[in-house]
C-alpha atoms as a PDB file:
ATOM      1  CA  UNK A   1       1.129 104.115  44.170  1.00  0.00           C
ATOM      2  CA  UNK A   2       4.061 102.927  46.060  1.00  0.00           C
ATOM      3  CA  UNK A   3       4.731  99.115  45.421  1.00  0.00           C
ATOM      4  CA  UNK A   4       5.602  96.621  48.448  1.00  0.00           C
ATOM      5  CA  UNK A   5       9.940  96.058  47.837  1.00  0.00           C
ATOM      6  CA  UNK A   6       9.482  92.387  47.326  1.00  0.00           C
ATOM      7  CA  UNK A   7       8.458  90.118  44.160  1.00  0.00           C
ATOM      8  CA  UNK A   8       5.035  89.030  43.820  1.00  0.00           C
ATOM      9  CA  UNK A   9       4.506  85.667  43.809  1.00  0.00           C
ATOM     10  CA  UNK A  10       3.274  83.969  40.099  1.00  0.00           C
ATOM     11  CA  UNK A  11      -0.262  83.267  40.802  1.00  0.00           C
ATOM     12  CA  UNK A  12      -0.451  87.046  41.712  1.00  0.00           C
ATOM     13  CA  UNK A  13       1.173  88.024  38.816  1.00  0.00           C
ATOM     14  CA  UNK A  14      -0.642  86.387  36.698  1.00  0.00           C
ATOM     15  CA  UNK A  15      -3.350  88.005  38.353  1.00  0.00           C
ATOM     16  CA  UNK A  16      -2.557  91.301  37.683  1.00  0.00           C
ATOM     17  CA  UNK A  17      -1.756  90.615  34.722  1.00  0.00           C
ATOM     18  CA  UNK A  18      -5.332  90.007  34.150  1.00  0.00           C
ATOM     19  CA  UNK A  19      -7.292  93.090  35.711  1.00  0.00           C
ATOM     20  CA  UNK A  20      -4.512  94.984  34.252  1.00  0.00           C
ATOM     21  CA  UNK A  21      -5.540  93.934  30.869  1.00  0.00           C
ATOM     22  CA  UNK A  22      -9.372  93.257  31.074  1.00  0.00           C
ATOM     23  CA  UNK A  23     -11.841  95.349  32.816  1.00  0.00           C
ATOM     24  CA  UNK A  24     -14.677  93.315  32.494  1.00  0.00           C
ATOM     25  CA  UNK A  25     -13.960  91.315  35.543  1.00  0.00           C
ATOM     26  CA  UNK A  26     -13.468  94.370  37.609  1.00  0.00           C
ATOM     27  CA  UNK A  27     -16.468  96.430  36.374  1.00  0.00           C
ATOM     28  CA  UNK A  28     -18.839  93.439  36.995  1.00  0.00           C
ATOM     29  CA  UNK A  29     -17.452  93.407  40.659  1.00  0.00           C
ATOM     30  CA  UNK A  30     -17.722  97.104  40.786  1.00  0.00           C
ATOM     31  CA  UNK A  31     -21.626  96.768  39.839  1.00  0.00           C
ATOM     32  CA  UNK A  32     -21.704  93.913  42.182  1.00  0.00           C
ATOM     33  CA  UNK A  33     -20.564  96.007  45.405  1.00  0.00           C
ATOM     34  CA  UNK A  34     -22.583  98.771  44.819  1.00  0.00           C
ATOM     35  CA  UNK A  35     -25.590  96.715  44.186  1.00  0.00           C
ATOM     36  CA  UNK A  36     -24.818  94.571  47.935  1.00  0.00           C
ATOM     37  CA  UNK A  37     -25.050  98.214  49.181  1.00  0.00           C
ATOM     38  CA  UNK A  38     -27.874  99.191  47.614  1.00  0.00           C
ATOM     39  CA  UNK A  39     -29.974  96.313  48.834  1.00  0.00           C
ATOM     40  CA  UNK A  40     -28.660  97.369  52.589  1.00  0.00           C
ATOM     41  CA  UNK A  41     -29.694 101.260  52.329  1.00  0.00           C
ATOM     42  CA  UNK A  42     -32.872 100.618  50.557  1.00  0.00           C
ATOM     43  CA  UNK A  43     -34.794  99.650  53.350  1.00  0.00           C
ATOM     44  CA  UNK A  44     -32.516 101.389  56.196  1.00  0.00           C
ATOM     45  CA  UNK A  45     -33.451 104.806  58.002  1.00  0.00           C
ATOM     46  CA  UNK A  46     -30.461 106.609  56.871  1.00  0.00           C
ATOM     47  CA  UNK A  47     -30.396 109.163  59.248  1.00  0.00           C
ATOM     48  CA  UNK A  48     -28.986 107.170  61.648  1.00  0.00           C
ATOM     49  CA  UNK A  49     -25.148 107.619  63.123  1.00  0.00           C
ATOM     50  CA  UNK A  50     -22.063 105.330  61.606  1.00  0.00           C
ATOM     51  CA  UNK A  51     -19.264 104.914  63.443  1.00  0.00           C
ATOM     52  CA  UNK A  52     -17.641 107.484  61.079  1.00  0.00           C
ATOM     53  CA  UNK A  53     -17.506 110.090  63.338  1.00  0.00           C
ATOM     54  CA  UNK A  54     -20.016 112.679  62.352  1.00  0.00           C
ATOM     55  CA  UNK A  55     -20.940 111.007  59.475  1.00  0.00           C
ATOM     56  CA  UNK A  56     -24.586 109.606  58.718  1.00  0.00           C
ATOM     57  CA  UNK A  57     -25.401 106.676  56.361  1.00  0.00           C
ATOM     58  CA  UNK A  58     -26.752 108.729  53.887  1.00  0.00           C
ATOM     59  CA  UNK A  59     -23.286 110.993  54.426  1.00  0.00           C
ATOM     60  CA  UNK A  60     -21.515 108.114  53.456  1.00  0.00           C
ATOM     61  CA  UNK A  61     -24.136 107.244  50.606  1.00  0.00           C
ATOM     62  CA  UNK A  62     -23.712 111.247  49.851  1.00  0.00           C
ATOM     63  CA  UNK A  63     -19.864 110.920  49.433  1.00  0.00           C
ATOM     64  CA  UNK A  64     -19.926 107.719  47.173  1.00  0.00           C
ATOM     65  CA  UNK A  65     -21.895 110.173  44.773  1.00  0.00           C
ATOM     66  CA  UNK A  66     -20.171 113.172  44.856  1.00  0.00           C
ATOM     67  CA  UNK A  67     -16.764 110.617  44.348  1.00  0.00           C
ATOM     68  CA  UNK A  68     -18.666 108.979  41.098  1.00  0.00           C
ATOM     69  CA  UNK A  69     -19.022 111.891  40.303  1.00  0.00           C
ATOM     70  CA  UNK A  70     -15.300 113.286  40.469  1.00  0.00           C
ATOM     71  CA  UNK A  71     -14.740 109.701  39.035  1.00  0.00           C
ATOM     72  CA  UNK A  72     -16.768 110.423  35.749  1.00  0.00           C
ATOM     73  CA  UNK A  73     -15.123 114.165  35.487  1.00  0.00           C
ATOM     74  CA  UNK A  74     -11.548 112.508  35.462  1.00  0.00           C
ATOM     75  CA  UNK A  75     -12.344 109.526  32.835  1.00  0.00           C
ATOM     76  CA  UNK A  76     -14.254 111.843  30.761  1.00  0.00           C
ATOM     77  CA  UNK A  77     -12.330 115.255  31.574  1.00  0.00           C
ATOM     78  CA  UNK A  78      -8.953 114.883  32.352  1.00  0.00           C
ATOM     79  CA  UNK A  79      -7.943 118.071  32.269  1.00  0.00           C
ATOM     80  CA  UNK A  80     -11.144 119.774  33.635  1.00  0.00           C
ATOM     81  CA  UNK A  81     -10.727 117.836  36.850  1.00  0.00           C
ATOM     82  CA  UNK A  82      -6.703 118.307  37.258  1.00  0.00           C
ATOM     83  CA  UNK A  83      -7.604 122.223  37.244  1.00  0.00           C
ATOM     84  CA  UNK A  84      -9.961 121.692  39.912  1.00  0.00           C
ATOM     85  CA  UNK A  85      -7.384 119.642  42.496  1.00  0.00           C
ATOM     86  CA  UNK A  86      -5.323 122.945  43.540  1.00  0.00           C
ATOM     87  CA  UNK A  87      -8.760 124.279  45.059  1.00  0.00           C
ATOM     88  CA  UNK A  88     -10.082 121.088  45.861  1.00  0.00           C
ATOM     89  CA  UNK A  89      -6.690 120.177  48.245  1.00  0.00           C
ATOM     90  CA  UNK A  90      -6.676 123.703  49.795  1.00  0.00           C
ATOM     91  CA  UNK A  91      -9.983 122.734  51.597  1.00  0.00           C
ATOM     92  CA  UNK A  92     -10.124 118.991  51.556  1.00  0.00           C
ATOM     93  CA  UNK A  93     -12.419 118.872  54.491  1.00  0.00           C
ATOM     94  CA  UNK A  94     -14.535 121.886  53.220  1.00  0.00           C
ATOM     95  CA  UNK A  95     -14.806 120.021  49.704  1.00  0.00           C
ATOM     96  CA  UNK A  96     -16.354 116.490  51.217  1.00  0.00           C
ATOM     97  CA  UNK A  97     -18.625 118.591  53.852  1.00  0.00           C
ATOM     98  CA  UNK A  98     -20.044 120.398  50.259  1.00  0.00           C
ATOM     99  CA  UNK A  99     -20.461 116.956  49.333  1.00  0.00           C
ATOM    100  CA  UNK A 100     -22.505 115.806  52.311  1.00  0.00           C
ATOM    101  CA  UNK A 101     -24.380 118.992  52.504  1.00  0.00           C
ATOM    102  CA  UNK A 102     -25.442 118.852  49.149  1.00  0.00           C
ATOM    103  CA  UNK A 103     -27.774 116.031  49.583  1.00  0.00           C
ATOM    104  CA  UNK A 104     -28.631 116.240  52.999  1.00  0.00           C
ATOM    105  CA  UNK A 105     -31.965 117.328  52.864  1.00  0.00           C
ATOM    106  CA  UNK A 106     -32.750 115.074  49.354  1.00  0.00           C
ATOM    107  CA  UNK A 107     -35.725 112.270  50.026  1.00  0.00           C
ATOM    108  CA  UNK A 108     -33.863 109.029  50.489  1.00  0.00           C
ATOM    109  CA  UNK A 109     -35.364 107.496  47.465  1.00  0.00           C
ATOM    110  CA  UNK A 110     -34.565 110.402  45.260  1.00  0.00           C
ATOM    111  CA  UNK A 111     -31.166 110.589  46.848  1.00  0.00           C
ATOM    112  CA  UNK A 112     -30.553 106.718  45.702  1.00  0.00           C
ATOM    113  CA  UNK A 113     -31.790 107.347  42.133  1.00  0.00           C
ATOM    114  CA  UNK A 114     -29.017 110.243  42.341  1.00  0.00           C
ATOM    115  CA  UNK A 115     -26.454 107.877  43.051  1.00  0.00           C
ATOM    116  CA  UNK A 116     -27.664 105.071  40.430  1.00  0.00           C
ATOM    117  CA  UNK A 117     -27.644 107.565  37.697  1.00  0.00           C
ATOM    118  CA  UNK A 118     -24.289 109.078  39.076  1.00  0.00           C
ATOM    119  CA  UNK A 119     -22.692 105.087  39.081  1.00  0.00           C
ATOM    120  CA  UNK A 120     -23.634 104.230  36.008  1.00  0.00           C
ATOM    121  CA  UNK A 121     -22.432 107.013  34.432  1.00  0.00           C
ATOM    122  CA  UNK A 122     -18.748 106.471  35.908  1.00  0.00           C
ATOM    123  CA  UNK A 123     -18.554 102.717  35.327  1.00  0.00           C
ATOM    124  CA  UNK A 124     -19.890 103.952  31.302  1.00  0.00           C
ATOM    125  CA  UNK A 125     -16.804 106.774  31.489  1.00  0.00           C
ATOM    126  CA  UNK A 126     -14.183 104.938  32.939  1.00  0.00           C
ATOM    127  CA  UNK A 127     -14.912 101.599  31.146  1.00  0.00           C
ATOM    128  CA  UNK A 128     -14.790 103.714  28.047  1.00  0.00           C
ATOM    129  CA  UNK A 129     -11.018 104.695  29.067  1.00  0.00           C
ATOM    130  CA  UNK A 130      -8.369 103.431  26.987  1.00  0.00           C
ATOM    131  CA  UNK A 131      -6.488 101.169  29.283  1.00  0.00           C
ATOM    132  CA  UNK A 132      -2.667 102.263  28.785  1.00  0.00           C
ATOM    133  CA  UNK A 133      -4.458 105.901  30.123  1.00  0.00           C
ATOM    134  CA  UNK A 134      -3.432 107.234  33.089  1.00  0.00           C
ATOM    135  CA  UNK A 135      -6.670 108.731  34.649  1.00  0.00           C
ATOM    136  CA  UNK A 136      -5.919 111.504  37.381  1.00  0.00           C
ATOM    137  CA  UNK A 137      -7.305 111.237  41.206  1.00  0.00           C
ATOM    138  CA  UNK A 138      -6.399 112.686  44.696  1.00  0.00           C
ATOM    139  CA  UNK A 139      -3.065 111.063  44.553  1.00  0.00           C
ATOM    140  CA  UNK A 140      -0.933 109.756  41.866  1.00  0.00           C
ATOM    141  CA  UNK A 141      -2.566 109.192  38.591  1.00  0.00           C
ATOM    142  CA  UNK A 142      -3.951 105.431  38.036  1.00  0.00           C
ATOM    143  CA  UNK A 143      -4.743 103.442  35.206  1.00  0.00           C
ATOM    144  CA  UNK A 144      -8.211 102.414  34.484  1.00  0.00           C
ATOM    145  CA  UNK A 145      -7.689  99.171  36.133  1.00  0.00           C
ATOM    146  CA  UNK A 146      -6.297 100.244  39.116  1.00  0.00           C
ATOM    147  CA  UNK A 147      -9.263 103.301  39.403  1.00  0.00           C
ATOM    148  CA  UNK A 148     -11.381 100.339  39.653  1.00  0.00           C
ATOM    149  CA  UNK A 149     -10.024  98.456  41.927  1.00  0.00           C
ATOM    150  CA  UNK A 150      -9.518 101.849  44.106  1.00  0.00           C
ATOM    151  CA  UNK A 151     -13.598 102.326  43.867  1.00  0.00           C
ATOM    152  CA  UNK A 152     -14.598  99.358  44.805  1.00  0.00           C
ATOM    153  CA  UNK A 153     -11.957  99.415  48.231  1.00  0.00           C
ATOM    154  CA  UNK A 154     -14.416 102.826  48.715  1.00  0.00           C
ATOM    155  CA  UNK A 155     -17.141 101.160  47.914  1.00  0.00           C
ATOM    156  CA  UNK A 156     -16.691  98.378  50.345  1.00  0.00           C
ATOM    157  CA  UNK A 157     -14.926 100.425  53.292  1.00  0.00           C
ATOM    158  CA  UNK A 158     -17.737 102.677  53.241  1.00  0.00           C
ATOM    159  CA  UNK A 159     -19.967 100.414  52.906  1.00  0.00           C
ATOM    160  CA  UNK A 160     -18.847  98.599  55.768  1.00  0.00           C
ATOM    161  CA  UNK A 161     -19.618 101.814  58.025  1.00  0.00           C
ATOM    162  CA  UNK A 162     -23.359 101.424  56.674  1.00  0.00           C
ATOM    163  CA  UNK A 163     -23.726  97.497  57.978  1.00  0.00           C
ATOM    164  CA  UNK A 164     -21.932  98.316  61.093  1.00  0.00           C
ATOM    165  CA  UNK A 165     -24.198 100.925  61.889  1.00  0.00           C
ATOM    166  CA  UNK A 166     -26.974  99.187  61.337  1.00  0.00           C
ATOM    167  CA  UNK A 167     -25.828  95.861  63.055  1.00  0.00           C
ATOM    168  CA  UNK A 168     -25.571  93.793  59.808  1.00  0.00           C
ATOM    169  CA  UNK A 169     -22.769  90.871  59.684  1.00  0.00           C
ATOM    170  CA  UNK A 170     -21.295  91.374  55.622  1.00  0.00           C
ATOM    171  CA  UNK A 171     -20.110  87.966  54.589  1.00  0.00           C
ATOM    172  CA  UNK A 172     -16.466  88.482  53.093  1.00  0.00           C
ATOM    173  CA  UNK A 173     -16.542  87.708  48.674  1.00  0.00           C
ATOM    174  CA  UNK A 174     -13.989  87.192  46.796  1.00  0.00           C
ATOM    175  CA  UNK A 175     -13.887  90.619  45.973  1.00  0.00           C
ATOM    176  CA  UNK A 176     -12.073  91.157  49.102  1.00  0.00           C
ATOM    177  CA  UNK A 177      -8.810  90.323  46.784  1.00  0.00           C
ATOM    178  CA  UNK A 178      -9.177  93.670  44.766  1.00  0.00           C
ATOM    179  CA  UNK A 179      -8.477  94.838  48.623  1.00  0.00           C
ATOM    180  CA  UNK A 180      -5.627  93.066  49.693  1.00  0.00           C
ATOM    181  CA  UNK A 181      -3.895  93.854  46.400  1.00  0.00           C
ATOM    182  CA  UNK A 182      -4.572  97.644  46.976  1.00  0.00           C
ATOM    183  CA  UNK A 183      -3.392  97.164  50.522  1.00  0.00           C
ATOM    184  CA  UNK A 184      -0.065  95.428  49.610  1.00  0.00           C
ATOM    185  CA  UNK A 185       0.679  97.674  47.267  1.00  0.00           C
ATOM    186  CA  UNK A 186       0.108 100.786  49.229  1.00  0.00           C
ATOM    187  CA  UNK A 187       2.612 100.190  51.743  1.00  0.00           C
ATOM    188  CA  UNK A 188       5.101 102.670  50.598  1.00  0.00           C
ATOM    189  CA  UNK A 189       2.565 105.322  50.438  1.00  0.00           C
ATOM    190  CA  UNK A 190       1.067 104.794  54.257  1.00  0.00           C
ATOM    191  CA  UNK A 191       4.950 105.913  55.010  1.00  0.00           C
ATOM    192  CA  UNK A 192       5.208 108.855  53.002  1.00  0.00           C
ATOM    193  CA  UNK A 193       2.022 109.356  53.959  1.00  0.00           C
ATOM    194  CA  UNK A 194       3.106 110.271  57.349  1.00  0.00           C
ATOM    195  CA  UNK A 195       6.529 112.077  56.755  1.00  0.00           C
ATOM    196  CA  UNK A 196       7.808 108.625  57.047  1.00  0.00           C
ATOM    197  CA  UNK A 197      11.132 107.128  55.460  1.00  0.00           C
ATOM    198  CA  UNK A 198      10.443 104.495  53.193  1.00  0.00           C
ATOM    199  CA  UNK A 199      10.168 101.136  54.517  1.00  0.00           C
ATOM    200  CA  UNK A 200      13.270  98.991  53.369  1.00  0.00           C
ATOM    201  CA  UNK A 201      12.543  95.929  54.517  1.00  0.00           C
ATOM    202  CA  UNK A 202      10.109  93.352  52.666  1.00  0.00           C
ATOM    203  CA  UNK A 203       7.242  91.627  53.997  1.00  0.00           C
ATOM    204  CA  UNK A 204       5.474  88.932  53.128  1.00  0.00           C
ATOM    205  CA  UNK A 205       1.669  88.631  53.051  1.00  0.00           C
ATOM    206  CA  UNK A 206      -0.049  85.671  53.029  1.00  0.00           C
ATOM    207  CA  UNK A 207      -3.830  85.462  53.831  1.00  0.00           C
ATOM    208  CA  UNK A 208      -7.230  83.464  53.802  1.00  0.00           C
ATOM    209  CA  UNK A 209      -9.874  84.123  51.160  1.00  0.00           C
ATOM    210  CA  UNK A 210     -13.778  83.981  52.602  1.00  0.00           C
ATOM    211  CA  UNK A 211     -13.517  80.662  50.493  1.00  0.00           C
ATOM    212  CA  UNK A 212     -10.443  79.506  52.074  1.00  0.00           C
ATOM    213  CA  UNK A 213      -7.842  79.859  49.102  1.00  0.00           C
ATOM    214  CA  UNK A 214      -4.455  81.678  49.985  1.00  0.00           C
ATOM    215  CA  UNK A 215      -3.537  84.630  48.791  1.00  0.00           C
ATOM    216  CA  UNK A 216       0.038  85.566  49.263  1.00  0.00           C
ATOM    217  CA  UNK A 217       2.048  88.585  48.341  1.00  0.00           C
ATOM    218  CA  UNK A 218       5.876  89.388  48.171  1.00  0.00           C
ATOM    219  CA  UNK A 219       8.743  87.305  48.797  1.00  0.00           C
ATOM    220  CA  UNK A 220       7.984  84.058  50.961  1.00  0.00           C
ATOM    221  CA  UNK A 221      11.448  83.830  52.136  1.00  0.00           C
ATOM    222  CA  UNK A 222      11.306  87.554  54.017  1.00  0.00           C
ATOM    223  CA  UNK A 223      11.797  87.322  57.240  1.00  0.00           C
ATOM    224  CA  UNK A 224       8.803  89.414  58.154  1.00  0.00           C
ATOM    225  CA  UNK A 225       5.409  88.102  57.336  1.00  0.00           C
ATOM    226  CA  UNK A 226       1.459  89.303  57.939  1.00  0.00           C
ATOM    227  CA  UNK A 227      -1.139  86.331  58.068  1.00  0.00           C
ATOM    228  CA  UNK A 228      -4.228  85.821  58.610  1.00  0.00           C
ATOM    229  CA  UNK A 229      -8.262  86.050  57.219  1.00  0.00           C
ATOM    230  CA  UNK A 230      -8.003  88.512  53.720  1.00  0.00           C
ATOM    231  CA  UNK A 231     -11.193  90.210  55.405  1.00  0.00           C
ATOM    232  CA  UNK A 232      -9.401  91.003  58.635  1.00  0.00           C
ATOM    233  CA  UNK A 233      -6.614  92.599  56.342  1.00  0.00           C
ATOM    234  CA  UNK A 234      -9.197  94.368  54.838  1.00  0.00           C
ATOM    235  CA  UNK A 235     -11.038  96.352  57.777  1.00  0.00           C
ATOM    236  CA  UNK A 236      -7.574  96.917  58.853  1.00  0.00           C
ATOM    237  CA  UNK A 237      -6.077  98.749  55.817  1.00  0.00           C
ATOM    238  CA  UNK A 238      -9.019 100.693  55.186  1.00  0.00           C
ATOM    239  CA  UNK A 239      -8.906 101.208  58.777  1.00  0.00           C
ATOM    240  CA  UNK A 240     -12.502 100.205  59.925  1.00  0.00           C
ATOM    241  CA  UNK A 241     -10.870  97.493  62.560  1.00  0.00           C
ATOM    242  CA  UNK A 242      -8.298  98.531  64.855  1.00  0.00           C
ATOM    243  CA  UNK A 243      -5.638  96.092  65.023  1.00  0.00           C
ATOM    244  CA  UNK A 244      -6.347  94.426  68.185  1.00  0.00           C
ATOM    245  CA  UNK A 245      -9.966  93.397  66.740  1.00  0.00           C
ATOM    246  CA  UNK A 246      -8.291  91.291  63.817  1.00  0.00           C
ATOM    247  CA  UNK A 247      -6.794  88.129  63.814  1.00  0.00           C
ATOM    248  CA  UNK A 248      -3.814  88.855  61.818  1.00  0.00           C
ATOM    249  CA  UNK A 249      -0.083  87.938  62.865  1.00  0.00           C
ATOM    250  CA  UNK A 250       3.028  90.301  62.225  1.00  0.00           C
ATOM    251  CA  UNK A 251       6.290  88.661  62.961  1.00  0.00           C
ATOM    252  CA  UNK A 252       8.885  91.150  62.267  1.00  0.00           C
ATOM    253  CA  UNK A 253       9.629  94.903  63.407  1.00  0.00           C
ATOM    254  CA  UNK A 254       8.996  95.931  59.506  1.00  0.00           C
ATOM    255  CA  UNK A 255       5.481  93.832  59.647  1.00  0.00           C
ATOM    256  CA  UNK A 256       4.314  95.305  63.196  1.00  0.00           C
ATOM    257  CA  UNK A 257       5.284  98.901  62.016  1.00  0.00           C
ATOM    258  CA  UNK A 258       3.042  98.581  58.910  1.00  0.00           C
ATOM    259  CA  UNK A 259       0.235  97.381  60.695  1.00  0.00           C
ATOM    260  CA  UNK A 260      -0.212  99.950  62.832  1.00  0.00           C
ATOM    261  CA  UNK A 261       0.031 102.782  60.186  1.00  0.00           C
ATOM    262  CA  UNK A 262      -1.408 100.789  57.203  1.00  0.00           C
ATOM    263  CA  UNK A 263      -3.754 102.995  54.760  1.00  0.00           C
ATOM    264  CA  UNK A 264      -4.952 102.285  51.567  1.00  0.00           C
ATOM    265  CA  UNK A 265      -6.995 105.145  50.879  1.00  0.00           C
ATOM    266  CA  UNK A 266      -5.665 108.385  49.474  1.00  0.00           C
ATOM    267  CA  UNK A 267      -6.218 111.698  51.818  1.00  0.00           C
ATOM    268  CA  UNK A 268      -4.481 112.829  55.332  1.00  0.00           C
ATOM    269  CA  UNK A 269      -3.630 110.010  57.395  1.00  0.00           C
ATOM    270  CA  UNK A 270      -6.744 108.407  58.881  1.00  0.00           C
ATOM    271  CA  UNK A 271      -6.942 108.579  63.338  1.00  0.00           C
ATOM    272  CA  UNK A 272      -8.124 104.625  62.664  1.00  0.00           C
ATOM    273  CA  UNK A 273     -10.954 102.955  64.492  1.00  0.00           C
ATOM    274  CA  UNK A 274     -10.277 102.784  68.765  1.00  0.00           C
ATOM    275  CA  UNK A 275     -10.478  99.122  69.781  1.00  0.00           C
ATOM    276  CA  UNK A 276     -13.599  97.556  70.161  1.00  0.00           C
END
């Protein structure tokens, strides 16, 4: 994926570093999501509207398993699921309603054991991947690291549709930072994305963990700069806030203009979220 045109600051590198090297960390956090989910939908009627538009909470449940499943297919069968994408992006939205419609009339509980068994064998397949591997997806091929870090942002966005629709308040973790990284680096792509040229100028992120550290991205010195709570960043590029319901500051033309295009999810450009 496109990187943000600025250095990364040490601590960050180091950081990457790390989950680029050791997918323990990540995996655990990848269990960790989908078992905060879990314990939401258990008890929840999921028949009940998200602010997806269209989209139920067990659609949403329904897509996270028909993505595992994709997800095992490319760790375990590279080529089987390149030979599928040709089909697969001539009817994106007919491929995801397949999805939904699949499991739409499954009892919830047998529709969660689904899932379980579907998770668990993608975090087995891709954990299994050798980590200079380039596994392939609906956009540019990622390493296993970074296909980790790209299922729990689904995980989590989706998620976040679920407690919304229900009328839960999700305390931000620490795995927010998986996020932010994704976000940061996927300005580039939100452009091209779009038709867009690419963006020239760098920007500088700096934001607020749930647990008050600082994370901060790019080149301190740039003269534009995004700030503000990591979970606010969050909602925003995976487009589940609209901008005027965060908190974050742009000061820049380069900084605004990202913020109001920002995507970190592969597929067509998202319509966003209208203001609350």
């Amino acid at each position: 994926m496109a990187t943000l045109a600025s250095v990364h600051s040490r601590a960050d590198q180091a950081w990457e570093a790390v989950i680029a090297t050791d997918l323990a960390p990540l995996l655990a956090d990848l269990r960790a999501e989908q078992a905060d989910l879990r314990a939401v939908v258990e008890p929840a009627e999921i028949d009940q509207p998200t602010p997806a538009a269209g989209w139920s909470i067990r659609d949403a449940i329904s897509h996270l398993v028909g993505t595992d499943v994709e997800a095992t297919l490319a760790a375990r069968d590279p080529d089987a699921f390149v030979a599928k994408l040709p089909s697969v992006g001539a009817d994106i939205d007919g491929f995801v309603t397949d999805q939904l419609s699949a499991r739409r009339d499954l009892p919830k509980f047998d529709l969660i054991a689904q899932w379980q068994q579907g998770f668990e064998s993608m975090v087995e397949a891709v954990g299994s991947a050798e980590p200079s591997a380039k596994l392939p997806w609906y956009g540019p091929p990622m390493s296993p690291a970074s296909f980790v870090t790209a299922r729990i942002m689904e995980y989590w966005a989706h998620g976040q549709d679920i407690v919304d629709a229900l009328g839960i308040a999700r305390p931000g973790t620490d795995r927010l930072r998986h996020i932010c990284h994704l976000g940061v680096r996927t300005r580039g792509f939100a452009y091209a994305n779009r038709g867009l040229p690419a963006p020239t100028e760098p920007v500088a992120v700096r934001l607020t963990s749930p647990k008050g550290q600082t994370w901060s991205y790019g080149d301190p010195d740039a003269a534009d700069q995004v700030s503000g709570p990591a979970l606010d960043f969050c909602l925003l590029v995976t487009q589940r806030r609209h901008r005027d319901d965060t908190a974050l500051v742009a000061r820049g033309a380069s900084a605004q203009e990202w913020l109001s295009i920002a995507q970190c999810f592969a597929g067509p450009p998202g319509a966003g979220r209208p203001p609350r």
